[in-house]
C-alpha atoms as a PDB file:
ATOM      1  CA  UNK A   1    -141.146 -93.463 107.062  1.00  0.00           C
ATOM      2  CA  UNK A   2    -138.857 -90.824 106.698  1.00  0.00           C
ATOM      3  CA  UNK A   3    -141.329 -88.067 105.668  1.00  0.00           C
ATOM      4  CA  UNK A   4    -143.480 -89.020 108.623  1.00  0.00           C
ATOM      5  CA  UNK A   5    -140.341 -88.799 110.994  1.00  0.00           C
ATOM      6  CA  UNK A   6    -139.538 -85.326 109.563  1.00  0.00           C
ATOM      7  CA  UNK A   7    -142.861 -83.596 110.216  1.00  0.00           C
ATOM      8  CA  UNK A   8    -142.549 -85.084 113.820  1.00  0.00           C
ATOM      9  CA  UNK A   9    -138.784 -83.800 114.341  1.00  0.00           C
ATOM     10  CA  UNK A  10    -139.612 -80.511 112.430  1.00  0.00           C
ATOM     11  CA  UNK A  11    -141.243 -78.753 115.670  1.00  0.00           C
ATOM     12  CA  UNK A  12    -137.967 -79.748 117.874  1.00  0.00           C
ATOM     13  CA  UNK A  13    -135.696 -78.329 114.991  1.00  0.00           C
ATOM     14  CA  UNK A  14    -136.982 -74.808 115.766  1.00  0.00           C
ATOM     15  CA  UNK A  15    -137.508 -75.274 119.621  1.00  0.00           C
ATOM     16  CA  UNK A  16    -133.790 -76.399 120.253  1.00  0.00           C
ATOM     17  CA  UNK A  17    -132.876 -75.173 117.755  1.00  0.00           C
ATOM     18  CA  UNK A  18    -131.433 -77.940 115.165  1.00  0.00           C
ATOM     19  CA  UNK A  19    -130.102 -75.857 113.046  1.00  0.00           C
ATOM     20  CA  UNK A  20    -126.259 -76.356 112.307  1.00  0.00           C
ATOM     21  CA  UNK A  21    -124.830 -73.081 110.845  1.00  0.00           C
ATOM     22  CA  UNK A  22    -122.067 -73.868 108.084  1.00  0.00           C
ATOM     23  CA  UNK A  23    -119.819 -71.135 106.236  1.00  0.00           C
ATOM     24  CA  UNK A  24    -118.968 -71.572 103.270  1.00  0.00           C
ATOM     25  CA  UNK A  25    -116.011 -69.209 102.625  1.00  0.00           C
ATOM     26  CA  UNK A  26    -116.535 -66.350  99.398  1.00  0.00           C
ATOM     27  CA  UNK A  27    -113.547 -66.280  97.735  1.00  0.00           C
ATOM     28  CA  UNK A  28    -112.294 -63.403  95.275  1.00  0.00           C
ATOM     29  CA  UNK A  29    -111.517 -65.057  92.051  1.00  0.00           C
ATOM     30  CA  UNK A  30    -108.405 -62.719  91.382  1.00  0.00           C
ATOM     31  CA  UNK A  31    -106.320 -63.108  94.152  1.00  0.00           C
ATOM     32  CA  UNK A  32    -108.033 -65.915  95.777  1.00  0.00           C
ATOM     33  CA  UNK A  33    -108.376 -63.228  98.980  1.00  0.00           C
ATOM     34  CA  UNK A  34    -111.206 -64.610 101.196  1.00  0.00           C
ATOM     35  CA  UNK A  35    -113.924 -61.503 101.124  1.00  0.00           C
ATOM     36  CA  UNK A  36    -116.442 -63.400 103.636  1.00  0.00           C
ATOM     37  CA  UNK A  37    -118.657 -66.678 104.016  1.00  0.00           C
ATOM     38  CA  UNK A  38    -122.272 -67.592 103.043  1.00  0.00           C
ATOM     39  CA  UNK A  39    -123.766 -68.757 106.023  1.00  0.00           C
ATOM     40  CA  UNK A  40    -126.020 -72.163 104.865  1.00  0.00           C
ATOM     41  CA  UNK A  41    -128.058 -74.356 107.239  1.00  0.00           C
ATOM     42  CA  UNK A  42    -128.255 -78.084 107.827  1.00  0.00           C
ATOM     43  CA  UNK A  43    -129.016 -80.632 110.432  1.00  0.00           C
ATOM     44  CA  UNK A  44    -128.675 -83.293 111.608  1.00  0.00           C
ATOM     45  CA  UNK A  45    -132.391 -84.693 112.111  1.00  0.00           C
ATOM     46  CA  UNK A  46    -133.028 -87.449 109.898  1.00  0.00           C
ATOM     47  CA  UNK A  47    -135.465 -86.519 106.616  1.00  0.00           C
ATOM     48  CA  UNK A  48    -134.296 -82.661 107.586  1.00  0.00           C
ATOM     49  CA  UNK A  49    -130.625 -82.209 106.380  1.00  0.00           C
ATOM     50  CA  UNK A  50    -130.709 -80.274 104.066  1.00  0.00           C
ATOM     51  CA  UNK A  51    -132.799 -76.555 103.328  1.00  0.00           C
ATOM     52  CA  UNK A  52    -134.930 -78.284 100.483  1.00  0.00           C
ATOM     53  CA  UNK A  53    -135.765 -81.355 103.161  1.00  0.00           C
ATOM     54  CA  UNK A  54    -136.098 -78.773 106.159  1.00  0.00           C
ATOM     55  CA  UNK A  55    -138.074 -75.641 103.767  1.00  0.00           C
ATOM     56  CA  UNK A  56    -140.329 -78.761 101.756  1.00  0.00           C
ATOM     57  CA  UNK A  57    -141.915 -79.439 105.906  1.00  0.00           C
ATOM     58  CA  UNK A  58    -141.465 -76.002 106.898  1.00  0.00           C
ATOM     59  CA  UNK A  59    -144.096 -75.137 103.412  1.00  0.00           C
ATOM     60  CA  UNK A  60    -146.641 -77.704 104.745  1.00  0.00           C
ATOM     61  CA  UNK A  61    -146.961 -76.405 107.720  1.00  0.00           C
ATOM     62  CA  UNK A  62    -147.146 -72.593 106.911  1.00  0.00           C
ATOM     63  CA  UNK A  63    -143.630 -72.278 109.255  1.00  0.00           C
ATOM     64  CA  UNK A  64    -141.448 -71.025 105.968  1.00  0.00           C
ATOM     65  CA  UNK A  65    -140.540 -67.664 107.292  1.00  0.00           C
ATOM     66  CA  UNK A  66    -140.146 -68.965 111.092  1.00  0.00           C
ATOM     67  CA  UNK A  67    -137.556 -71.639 109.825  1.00  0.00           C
ATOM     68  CA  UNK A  68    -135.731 -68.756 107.471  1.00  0.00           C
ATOM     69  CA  UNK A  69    -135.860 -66.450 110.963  1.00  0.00           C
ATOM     70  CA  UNK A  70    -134.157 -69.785 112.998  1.00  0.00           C
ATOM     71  CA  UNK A  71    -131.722 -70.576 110.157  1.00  0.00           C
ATOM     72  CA  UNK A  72    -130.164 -66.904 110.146  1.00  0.00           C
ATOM     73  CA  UNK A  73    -129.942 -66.363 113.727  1.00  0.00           C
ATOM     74  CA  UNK A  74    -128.623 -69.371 114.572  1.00  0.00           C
ATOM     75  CA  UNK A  75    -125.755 -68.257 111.383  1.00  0.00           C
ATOM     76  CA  UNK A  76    -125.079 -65.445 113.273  1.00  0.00           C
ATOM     77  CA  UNK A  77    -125.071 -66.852 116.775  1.00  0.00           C
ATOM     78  CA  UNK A  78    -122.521 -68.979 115.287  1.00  0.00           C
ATOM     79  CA  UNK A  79    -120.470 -66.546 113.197  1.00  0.00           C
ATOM     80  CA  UNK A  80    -119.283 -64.988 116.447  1.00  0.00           C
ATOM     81  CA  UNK A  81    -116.456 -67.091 116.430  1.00  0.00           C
ATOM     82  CA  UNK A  82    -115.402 -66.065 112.767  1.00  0.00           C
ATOM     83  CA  UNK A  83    -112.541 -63.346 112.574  1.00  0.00           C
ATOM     84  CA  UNK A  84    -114.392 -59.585 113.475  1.00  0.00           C
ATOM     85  CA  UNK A  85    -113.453 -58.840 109.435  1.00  0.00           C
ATOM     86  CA  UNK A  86    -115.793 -61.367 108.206  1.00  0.00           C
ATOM     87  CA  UNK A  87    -118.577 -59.995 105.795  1.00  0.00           C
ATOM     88  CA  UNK A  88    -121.490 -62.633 106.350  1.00  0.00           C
ATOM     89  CA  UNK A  89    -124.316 -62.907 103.590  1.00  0.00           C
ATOM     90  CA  UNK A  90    -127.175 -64.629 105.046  1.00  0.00           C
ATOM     91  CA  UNK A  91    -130.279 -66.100 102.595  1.00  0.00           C
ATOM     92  CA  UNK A  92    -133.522 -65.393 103.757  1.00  0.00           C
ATOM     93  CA  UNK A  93    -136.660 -66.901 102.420  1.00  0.00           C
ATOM     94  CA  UNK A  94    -139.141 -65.012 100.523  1.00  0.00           C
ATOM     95  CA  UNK A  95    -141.881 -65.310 103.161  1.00  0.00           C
ATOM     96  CA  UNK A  96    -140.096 -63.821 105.304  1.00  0.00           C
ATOM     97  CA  UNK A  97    -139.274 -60.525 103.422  1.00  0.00           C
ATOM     98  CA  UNK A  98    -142.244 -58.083 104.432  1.00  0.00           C
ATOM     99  CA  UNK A  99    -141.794 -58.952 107.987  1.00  0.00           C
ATOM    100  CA  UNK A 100    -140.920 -56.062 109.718  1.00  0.00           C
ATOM    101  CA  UNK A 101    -138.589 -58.196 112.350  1.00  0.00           C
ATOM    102  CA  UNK A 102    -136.472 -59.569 109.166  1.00  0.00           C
ATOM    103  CA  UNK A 103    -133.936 -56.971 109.772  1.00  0.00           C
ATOM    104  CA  UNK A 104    -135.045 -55.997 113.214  1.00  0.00           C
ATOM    105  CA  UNK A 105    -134.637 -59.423 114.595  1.00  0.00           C
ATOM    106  CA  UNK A 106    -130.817 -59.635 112.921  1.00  0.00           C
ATOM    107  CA  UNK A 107    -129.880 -55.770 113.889  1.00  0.00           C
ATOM    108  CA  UNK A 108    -130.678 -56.360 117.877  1.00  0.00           C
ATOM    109  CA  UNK A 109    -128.347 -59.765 117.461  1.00  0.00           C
ATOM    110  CA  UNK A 110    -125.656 -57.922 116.186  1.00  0.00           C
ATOM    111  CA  UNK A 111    -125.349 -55.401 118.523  1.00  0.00           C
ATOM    112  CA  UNK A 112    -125.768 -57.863 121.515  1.00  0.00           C
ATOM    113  CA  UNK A 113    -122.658 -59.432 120.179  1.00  0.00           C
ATOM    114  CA  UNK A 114    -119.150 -58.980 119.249  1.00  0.00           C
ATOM    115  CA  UNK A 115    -120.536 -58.893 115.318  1.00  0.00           C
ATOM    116  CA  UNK A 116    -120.100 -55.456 113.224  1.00  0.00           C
ATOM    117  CA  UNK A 117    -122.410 -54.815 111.163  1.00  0.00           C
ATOM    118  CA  UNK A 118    -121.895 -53.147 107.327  1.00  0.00           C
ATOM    119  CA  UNK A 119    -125.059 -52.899 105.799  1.00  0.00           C
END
């Protein structure tokens, strides 16, 4: 049951999106100085919380690199309301890497927001 209910809700995770951007702070061992957060993906759809549930669909349908594009712009749509001194390191998944809109798609969302970049 669950499986089946995942590939149904796996379309209406991208279209909405679903996608719940969390931030798990970096922390600098020495000084325990915050340096940034990793920006990690869940939802709430049941038999797609977590990546492996959500990238396991995403694989049998061919939509890996479409759900890594979702998850990281809906991190930084989110990240706007971090402090402007936040360093964000956002995963992408390998299908996605010879894409030409991988860093395209990310740069354009940056400068429509608040978000500096330092890459």
């Amino acid at each position: 049951m669950g499986e089946a209910l995942a590939q149904v809700q796996f379309a209406t995770l991208l279209a909405r999106p679903g996608i719940m951007p969390c931030y798990q702070p970096i922390v600098k061992l020495g000084d325990r100085t915050r340096v940034g957060y990793e920006v990690l993906a869940r939802s709430r759809f049941v038999g797609l919380e977590t990546p492996a549930k959500m990238f396991q669909v995403a694989s049998q349908r061919t939509s890996k690199a479409e759900l890594s594009r979702v998850c990281r712009m809906e991190g930084l749509r989110g990240a706007a309301v971090l402090t402007s001194d936040s360093q964000l390191y956002l995963n992408t998944h390998p299908a996605e890497l010879n894409q030409p809109e991988l860093l395209q798609s990310s740069v354009h969302f940056v400068a429509s927001t608040r978000i500096t970049e330092s890459w």
